[in-house]
PDB file of N, CA and C in Angstrom:
ATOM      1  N   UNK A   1     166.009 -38.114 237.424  1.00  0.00           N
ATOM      2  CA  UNK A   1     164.927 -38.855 238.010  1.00  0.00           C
ATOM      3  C   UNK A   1     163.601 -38.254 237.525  1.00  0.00           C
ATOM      4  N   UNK A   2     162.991 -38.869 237.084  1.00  0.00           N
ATOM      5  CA  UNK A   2     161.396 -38.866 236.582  1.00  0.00           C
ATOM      6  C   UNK A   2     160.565 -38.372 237.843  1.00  0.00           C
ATOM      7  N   UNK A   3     160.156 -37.191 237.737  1.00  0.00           N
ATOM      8  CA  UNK A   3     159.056 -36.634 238.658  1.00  0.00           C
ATOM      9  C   UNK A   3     157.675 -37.386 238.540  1.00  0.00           C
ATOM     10  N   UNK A   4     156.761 -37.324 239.468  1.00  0.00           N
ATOM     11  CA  UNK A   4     155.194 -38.159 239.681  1.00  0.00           C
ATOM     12  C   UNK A   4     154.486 -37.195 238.468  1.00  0.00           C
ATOM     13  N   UNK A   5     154.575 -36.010 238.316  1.00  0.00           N
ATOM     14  CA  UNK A   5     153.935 -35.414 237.547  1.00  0.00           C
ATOM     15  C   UNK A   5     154.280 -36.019 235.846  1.00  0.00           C
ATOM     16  N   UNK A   6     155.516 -36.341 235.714  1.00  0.00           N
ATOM     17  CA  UNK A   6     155.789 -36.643 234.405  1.00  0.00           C
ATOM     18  C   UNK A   6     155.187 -38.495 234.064  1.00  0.00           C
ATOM     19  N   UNK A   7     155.569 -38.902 235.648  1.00  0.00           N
ATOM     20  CA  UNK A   7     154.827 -40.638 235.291  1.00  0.00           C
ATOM     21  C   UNK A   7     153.581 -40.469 235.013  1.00  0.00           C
ATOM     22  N   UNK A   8     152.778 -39.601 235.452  1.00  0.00           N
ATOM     23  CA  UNK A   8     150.838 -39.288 234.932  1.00  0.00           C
ATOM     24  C   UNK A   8     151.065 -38.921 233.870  1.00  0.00           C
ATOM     25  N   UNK A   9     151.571 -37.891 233.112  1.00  0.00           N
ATOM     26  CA  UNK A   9     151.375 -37.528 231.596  1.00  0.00           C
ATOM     27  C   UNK A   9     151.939 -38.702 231.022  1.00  0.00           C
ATOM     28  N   UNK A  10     152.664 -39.653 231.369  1.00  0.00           N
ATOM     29  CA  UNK A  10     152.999 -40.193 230.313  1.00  0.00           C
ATOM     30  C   UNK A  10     152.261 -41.492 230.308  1.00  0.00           C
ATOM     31  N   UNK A  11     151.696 -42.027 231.553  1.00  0.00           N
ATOM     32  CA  UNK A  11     150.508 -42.907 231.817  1.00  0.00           C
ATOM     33  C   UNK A  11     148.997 -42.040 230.940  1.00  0.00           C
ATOM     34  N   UNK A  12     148.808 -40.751 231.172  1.00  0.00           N
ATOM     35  CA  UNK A  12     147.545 -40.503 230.335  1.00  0.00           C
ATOM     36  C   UNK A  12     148.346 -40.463 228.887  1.00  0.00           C
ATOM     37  N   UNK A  13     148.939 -40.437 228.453  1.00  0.00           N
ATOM     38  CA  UNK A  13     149.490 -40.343 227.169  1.00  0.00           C
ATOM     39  C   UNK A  13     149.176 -41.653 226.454  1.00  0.00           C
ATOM     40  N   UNK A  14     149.817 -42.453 226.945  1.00  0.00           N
ATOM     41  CA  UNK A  14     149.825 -43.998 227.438  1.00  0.00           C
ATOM     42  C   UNK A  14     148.465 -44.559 226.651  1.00  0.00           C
ATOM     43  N   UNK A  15     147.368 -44.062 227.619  1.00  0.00           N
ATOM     44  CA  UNK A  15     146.201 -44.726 227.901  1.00  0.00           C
ATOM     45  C   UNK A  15     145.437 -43.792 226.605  1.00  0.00           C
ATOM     46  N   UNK A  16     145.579 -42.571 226.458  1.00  0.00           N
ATOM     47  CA  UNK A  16     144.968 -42.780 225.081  1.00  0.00           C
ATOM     48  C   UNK A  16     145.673 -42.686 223.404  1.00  0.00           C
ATOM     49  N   UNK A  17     146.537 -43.443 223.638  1.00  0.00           N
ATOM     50  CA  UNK A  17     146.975 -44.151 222.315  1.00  0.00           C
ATOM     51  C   UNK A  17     146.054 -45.257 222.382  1.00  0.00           C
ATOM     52  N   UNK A  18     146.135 -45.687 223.810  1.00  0.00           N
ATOM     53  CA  UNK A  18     145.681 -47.008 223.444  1.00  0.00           C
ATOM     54  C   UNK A  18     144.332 -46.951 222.948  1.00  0.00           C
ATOM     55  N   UNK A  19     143.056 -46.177 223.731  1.00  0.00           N
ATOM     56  CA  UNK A  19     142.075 -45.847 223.194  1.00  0.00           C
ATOM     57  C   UNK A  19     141.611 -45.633 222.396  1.00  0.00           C
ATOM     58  N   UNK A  20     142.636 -44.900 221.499  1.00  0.00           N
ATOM     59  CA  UNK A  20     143.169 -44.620 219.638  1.00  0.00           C
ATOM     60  C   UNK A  20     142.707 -46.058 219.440  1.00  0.00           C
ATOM     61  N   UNK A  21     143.818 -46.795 219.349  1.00  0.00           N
ATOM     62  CA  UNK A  21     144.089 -47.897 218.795  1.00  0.00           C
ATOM     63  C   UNK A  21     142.662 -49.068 218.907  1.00  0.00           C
ATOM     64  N   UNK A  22     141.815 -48.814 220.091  1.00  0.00           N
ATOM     65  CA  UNK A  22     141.382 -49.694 220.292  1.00  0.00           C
ATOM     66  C   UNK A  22     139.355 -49.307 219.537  1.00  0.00           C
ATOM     67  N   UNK A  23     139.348 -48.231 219.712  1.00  0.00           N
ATOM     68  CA  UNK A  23     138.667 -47.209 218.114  1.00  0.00           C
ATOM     69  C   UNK A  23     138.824 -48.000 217.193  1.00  0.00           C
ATOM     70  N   UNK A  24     139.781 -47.860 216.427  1.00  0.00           N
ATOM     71  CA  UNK A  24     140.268 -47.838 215.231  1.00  0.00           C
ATOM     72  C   UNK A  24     139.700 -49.417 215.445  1.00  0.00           C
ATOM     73  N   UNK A  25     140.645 -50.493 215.770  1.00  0.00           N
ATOM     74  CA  UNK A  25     139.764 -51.852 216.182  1.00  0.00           C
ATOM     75  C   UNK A  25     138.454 -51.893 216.220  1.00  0.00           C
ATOM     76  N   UNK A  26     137.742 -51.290 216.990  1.00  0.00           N
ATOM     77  CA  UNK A  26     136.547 -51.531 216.893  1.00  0.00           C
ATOM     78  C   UNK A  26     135.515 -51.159 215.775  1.00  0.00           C
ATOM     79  N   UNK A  27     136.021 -49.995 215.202  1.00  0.00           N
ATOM     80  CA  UNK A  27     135.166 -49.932 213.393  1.00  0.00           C
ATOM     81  C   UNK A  27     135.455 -51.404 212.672  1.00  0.00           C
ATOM     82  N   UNK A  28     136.591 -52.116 212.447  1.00  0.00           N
ATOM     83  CA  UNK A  28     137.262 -52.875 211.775  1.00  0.00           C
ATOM     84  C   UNK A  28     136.088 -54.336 212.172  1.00  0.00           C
ATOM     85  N   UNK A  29     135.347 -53.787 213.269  1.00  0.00           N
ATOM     86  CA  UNK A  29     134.733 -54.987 214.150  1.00  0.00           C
ATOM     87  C   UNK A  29     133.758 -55.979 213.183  1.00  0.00           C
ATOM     88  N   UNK A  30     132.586 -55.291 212.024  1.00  0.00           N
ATOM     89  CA  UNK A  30     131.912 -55.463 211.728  1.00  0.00           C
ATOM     90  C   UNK A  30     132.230 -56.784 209.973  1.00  0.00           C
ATOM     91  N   UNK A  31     133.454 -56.063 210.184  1.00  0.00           N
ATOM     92  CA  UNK A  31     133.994 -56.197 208.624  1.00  0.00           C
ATOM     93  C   UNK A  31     135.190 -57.645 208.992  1.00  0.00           C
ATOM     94  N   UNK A  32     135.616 -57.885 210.282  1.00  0.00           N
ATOM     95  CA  UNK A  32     136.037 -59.193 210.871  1.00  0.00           C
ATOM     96  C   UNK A  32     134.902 -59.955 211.177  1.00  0.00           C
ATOM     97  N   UNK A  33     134.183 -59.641 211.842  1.00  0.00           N
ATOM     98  CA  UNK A  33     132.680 -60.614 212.404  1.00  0.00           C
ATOM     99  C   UNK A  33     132.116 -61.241 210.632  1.00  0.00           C
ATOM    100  N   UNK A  34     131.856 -60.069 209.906  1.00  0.00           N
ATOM    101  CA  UNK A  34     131.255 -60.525 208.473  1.00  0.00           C
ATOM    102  C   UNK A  34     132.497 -61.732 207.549  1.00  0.00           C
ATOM    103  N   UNK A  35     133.860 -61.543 207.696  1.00  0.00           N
ATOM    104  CA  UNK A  35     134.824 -62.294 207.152  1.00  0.00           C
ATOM    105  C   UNK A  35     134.819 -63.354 208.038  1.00  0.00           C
ATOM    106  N   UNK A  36     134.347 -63.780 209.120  1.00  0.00           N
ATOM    107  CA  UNK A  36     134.743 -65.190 209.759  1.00  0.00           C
ATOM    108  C   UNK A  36     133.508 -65.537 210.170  1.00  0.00           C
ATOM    109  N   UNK A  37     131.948 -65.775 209.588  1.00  0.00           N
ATOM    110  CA  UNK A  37     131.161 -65.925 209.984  1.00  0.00           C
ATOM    111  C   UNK A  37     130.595 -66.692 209.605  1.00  0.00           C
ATOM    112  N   UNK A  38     130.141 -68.179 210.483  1.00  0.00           N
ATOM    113  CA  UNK A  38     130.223 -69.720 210.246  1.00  0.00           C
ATOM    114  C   UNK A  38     129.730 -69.913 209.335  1.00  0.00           C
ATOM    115  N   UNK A  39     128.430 -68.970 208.906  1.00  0.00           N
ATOM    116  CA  UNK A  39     127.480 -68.869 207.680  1.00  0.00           C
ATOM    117  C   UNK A  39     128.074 -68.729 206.651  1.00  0.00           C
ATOM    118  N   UNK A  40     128.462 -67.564 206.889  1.00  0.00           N
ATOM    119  CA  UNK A  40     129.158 -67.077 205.287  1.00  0.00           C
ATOM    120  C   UNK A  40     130.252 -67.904 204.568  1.00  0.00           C
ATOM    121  N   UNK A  41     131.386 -68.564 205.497  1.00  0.00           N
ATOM    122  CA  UNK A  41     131.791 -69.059 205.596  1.00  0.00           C
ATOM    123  C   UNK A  41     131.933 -70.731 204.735  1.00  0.00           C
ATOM    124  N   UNK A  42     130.830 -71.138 205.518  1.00  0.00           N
ATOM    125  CA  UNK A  42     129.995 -72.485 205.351  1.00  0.00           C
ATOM    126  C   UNK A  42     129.570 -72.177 203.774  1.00  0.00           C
ATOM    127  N   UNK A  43     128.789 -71.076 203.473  1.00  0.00           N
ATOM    128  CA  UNK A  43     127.812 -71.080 202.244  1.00  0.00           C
ATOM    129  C   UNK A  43     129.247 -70.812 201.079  1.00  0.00           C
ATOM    130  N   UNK A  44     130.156 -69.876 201.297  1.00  0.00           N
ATOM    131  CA  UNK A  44     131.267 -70.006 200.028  1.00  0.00           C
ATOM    132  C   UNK A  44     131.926 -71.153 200.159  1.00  0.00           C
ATOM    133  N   UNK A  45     132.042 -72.251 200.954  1.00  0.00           N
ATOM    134  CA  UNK A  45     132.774 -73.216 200.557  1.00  0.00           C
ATOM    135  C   UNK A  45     132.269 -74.444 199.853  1.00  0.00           C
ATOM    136  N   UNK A  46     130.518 -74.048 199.915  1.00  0.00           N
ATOM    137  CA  UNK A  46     129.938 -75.192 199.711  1.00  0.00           C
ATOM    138  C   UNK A  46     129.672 -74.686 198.012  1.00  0.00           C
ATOM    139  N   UNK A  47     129.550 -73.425 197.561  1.00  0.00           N
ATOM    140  CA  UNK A  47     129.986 -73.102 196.437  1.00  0.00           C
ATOM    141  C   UNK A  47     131.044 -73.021 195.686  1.00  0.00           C
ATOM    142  N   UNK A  48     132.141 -73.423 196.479  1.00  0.00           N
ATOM    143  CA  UNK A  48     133.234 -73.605 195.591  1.00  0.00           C
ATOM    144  C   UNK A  48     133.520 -75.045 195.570  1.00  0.00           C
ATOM    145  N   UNK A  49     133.108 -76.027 196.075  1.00  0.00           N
ATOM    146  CA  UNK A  49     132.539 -77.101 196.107  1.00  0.00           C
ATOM    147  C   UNK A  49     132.195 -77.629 194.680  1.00  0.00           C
ATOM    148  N   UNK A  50     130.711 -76.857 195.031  1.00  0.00           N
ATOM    149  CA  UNK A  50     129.633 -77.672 193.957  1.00  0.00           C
ATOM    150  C   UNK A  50     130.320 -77.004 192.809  1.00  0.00           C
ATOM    151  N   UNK A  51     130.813 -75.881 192.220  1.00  0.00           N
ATOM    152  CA  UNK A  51     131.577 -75.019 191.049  1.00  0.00           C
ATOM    153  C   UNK A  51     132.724 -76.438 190.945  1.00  0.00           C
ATOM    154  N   UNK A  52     133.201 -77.478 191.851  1.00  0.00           N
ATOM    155  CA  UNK A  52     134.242 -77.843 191.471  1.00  0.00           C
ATOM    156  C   UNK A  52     133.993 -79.219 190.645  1.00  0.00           C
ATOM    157  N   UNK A  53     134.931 -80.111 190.025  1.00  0.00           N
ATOM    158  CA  UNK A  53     134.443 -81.131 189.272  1.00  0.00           C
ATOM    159  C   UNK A  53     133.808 -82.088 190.427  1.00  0.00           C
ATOM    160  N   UNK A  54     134.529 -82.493 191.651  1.00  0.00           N
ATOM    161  CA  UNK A  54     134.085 -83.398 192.838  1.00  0.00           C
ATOM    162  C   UNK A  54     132.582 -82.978 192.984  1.00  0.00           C
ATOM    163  N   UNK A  55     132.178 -81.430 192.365  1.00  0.00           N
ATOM    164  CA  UNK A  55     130.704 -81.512 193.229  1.00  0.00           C
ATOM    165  C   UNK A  55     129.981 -81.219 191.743  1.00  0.00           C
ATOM    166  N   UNK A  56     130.369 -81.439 190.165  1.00  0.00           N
ATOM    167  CA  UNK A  56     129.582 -81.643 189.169  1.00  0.00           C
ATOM    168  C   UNK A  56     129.579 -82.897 189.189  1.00  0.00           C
ATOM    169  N   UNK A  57     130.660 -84.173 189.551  1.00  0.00           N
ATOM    170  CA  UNK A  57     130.308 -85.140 189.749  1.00  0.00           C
ATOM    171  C   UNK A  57     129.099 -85.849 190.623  1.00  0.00           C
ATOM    172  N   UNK A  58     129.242 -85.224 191.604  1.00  0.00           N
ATOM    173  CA  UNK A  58     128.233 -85.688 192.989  1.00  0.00           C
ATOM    174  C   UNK A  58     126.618 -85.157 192.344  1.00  0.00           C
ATOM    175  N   UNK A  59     126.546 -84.462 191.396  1.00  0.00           N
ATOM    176  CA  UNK A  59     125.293 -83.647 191.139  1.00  0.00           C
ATOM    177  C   UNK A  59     125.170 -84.713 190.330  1.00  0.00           C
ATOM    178  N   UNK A  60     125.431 -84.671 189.199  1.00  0.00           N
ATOM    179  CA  UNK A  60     125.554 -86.301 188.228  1.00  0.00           C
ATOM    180  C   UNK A  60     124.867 -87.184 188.753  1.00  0.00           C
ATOM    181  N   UNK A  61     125.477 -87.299 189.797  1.00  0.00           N
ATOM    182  CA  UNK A  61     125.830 -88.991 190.125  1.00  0.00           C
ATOM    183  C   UNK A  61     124.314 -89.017 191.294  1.00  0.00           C
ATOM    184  N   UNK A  62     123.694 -87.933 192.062  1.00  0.00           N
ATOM    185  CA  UNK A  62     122.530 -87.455 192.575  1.00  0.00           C
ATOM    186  C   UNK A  62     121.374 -87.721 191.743  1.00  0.00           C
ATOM    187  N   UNK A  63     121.496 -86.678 190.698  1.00  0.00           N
ATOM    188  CA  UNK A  63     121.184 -86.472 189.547  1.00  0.00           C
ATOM    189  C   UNK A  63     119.781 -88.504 188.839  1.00  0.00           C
ATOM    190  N   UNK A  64     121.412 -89.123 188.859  1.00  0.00           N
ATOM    191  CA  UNK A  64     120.565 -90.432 188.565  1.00  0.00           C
ATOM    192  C   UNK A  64     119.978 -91.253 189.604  1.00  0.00           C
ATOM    193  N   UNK A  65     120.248 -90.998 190.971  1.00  0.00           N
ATOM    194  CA  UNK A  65     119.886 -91.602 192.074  1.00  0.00           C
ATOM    195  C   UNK A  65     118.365 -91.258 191.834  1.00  0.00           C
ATOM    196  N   UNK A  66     117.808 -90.104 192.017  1.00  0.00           N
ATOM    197  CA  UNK A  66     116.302 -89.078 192.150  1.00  0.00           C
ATOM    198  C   UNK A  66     116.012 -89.403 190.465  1.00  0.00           C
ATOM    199  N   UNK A  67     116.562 -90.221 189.907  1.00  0.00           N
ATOM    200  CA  UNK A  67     115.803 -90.400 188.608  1.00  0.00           C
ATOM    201  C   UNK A  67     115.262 -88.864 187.548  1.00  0.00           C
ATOM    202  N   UNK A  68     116.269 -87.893 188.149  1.00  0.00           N
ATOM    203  CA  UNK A  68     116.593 -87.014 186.722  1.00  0.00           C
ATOM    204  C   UNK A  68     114.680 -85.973 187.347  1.00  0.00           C
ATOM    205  N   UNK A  69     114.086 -86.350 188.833  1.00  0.00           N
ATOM    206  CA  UNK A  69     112.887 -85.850 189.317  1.00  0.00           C
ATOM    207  C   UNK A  69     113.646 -84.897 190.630  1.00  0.00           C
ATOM    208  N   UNK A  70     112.996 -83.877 190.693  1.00  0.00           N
ATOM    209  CA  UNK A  70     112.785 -82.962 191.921  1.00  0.00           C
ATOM    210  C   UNK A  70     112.709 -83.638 193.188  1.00  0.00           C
ATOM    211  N   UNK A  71     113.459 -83.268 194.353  1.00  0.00           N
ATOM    212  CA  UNK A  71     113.439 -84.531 195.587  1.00  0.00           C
ATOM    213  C   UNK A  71     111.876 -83.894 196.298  1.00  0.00           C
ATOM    214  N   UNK A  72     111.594 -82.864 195.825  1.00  0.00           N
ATOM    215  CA  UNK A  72     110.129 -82.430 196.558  1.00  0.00           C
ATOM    216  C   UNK A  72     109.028 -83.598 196.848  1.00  0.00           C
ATOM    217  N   UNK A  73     108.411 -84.029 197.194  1.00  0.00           N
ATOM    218  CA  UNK A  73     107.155 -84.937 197.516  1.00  0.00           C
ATOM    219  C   UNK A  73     106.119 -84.022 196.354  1.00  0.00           C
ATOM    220  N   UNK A  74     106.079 -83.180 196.666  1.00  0.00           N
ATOM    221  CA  UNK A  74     104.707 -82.770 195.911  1.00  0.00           C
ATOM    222  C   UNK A  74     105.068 -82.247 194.715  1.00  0.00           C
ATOM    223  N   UNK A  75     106.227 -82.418 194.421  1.00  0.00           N
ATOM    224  CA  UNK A  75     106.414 -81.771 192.980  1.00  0.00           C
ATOM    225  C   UNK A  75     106.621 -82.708 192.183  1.00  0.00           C
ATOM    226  N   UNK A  76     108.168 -83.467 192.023  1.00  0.00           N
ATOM    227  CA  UNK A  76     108.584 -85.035 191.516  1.00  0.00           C
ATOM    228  C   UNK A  76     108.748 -84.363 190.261  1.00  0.00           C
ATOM    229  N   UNK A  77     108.291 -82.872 189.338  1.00  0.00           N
ATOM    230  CA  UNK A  77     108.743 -83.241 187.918  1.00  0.00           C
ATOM    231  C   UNK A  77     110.337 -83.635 187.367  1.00  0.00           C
ATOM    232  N   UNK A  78     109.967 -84.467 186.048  1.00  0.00           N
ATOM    233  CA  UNK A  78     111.328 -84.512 185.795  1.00  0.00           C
ATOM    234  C   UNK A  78     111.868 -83.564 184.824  1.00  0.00           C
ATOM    235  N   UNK A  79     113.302 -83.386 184.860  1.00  0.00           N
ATOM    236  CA  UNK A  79     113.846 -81.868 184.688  1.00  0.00           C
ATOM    237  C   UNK A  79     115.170 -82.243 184.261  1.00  0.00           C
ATOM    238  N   UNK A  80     116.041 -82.246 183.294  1.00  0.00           N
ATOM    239  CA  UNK A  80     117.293 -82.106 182.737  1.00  0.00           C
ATOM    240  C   UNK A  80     118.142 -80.965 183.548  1.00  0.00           C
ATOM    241  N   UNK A  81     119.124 -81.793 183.961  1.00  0.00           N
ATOM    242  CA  UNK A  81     120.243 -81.735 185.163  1.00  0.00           C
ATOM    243  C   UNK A  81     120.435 -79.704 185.400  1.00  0.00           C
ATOM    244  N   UNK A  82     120.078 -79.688 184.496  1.00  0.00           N
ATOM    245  CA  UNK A  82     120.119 -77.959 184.455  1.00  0.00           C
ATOM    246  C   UNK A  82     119.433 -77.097 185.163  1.00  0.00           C
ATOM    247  N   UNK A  83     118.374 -77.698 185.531  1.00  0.00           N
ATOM    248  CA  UNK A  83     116.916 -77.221 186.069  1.00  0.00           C
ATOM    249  C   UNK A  83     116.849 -77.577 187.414  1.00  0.00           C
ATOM    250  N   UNK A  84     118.053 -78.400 188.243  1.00  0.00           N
ATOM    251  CA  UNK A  84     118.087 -78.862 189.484  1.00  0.00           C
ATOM    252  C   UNK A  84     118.994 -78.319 190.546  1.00  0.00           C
ATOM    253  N   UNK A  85     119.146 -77.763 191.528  1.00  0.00           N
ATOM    254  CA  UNK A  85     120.087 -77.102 192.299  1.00  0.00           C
ATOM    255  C   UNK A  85     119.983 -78.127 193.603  1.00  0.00           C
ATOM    256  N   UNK A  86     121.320 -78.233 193.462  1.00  0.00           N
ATOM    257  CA  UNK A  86     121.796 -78.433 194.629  1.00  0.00           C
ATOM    258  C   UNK A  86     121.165 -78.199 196.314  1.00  0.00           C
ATOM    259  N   UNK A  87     120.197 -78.702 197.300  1.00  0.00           N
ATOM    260  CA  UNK A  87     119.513 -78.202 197.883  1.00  0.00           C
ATOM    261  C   UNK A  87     120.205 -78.315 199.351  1.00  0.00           C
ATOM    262  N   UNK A  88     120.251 -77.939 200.589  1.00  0.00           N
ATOM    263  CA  UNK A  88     120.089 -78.839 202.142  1.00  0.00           C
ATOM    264  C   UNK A  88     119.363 -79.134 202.321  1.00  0.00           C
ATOM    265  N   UNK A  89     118.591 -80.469 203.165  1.00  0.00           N
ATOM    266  CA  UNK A  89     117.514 -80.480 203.922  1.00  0.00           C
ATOM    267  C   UNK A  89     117.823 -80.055 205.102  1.00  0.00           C
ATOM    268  N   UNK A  90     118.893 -80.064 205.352  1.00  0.00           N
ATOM    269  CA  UNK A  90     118.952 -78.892 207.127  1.00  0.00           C
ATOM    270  C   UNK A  90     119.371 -77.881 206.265  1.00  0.00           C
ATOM    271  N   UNK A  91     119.385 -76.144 206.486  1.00  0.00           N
ATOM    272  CA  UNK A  91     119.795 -75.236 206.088  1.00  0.00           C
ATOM    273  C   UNK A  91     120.898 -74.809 206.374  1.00  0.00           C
ATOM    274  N   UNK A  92     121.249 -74.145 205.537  1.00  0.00           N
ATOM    275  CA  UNK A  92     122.971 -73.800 205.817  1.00  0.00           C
ATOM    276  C   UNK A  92     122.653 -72.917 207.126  1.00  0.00           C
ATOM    277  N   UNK A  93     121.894 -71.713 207.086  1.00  0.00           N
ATOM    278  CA  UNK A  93     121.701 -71.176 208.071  1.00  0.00           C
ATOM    279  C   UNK A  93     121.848 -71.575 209.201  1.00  0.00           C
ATOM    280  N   UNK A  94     120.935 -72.434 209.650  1.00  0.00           N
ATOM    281  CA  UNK A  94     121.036 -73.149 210.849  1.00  0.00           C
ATOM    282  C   UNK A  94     121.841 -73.866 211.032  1.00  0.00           C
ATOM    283  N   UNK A  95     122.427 -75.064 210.012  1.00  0.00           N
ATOM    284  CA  UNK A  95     123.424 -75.786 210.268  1.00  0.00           C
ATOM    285  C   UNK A  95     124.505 -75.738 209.408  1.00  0.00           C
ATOM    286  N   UNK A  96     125.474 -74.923 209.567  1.00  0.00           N
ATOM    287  CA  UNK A  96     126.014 -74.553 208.935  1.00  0.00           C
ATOM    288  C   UNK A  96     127.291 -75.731 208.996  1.00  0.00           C
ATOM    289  N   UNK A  97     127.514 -76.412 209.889  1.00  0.00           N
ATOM    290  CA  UNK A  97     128.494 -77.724 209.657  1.00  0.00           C
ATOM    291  C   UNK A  97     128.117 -78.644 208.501  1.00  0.00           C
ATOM    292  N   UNK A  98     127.726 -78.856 208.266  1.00  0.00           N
ATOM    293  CA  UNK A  98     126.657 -79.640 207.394  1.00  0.00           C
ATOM    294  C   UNK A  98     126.381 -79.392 205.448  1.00  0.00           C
ATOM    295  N   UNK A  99     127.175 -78.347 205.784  1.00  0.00           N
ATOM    296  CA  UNK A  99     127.609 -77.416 204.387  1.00  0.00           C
ATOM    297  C   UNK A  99     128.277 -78.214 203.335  1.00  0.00           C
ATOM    298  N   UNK A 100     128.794 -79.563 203.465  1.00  0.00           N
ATOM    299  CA  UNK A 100     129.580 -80.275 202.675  1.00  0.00           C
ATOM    300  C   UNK A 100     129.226 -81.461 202.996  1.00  0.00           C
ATOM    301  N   UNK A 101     127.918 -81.894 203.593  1.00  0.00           N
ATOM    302  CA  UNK A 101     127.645 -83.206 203.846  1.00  0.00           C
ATOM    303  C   UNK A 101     126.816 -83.964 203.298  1.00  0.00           C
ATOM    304  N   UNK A 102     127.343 -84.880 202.316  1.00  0.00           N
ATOM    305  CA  UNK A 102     126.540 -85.542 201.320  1.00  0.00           C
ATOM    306  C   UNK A 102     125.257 -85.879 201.177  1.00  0.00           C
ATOM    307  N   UNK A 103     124.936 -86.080 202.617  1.00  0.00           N
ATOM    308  CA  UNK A 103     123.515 -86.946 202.561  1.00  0.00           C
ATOM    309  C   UNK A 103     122.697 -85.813 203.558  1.00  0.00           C
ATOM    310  N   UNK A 104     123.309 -84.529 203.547  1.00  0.00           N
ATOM    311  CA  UNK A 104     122.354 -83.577 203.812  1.00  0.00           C
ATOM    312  C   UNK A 104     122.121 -82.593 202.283  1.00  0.00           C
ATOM    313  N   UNK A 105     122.383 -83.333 201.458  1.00  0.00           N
ATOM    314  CA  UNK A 105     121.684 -83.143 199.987  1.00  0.00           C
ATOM    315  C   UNK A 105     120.998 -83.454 199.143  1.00  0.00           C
ATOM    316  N   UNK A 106     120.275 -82.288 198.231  1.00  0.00           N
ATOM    317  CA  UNK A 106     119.091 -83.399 197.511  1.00  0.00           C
ATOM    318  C   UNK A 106     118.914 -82.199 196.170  1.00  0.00           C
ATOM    319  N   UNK A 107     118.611 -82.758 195.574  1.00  0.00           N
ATOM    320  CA  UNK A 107     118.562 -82.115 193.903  1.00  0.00           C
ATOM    321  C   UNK A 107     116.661 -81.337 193.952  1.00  0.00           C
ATOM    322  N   UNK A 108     116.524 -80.401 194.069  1.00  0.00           N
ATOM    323  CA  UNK A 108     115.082 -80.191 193.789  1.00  0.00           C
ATOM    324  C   UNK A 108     114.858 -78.828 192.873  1.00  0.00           C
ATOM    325  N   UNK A 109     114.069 -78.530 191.876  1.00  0.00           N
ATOM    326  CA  UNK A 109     114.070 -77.462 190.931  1.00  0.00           C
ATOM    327  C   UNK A 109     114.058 -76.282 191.391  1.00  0.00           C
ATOM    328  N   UNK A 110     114.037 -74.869 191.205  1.00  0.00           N
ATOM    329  CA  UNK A 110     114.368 -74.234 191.105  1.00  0.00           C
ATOM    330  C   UNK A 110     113.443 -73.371 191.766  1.00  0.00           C
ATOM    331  N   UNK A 111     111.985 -73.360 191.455  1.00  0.00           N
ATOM    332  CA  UNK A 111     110.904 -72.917 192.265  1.00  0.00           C
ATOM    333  C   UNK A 111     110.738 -73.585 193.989  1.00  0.00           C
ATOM    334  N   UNK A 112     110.718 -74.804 193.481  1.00  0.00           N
ATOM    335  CA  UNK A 112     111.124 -75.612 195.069  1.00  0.00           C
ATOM    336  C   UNK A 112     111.918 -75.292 195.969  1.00  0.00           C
ATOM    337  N   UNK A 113     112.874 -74.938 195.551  1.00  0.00           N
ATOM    338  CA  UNK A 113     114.237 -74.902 196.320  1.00  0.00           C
ATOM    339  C   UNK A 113     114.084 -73.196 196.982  1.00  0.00           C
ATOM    340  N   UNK A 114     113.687 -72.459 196.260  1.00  0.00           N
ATOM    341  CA  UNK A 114     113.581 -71.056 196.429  1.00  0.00           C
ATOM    342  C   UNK A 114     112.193 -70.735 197.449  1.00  0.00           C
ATOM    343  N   UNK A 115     110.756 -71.535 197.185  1.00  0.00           N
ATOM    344  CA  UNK A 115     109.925 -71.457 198.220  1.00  0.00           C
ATOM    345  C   UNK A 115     110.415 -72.291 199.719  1.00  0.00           C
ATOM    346  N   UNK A 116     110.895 -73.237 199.238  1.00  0.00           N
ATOM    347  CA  UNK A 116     111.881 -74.087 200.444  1.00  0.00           C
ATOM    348  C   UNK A 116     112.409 -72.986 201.491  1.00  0.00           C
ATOM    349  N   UNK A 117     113.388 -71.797 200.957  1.00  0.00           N
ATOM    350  CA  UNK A 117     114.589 -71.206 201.502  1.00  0.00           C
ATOM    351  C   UNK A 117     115.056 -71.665 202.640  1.00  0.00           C
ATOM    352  N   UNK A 118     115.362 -71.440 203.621  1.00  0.00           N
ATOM    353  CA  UNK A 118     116.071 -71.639 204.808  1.00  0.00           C
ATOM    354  C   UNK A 118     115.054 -72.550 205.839  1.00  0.00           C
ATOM    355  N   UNK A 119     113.740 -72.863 204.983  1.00  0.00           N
ATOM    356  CA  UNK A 119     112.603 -73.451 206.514  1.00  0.00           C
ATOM    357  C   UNK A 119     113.093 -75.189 206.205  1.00  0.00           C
ATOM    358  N   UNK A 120     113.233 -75.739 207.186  1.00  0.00           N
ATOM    359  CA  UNK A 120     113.211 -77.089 207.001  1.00  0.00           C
ATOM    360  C   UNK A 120     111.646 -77.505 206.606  1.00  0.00           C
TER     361      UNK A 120
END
């Protein structure tokens, strides 16, 4: 028969494995939060996307909609398909659902798109 003294050592024994274990979890914390994070997430898929033929097509096919011009208002130059990135008008940041949604896209150059960054 198991004495009260031996059920406590083996309850504190117990309790810090688990504490171990739950350590060890919690370093791991930063590096799970960064791998499942709607952003990050959102922004590599929408790059493996546009990298794919479905989204050199859609750039194309953008491309002649905006007449081969920057979707900026104040900019409009025109620019050979090379010179145009892929833009959001909502930001991935903020809306990160929206990461693959056609008509939250617009072709604008390269300076544009970069003073643009994340501000609607």
């Amino acid at each position: 028969m198991t004495t009260l003294h031996q059920l406590i050592a083996n309850l504190l024994s117990a309790m810090k494995r688990t504490d171990t274990s739950l350590s060890a979890l919690k370093a791991d914390v930063p590096e799970i939060e960064a791998k499942y994070d709607p952003v990050k997430l959102a922004r590599s898929r929408f790059n493996s996307w546009r990298d794919s033929n479905d989204g050199k097509t859609f750039k194309d096919r953008l491309y002649r909609k905006q007449k081969g011009q920057c979707a900026n208002p104040d900019c409009h130059r025109d620019l050979p398909i090379d010179y145009l990135e892929i833009d959001h008008k909502l930001p991935i940041t903020t809306h990160h659902q929206l990461a693959l949604k056609k008509s939250n896209m617009q072709l604008l150059c390269t300076p544009c798109n970069r003073k643009k960054s994340s501000r609607i």
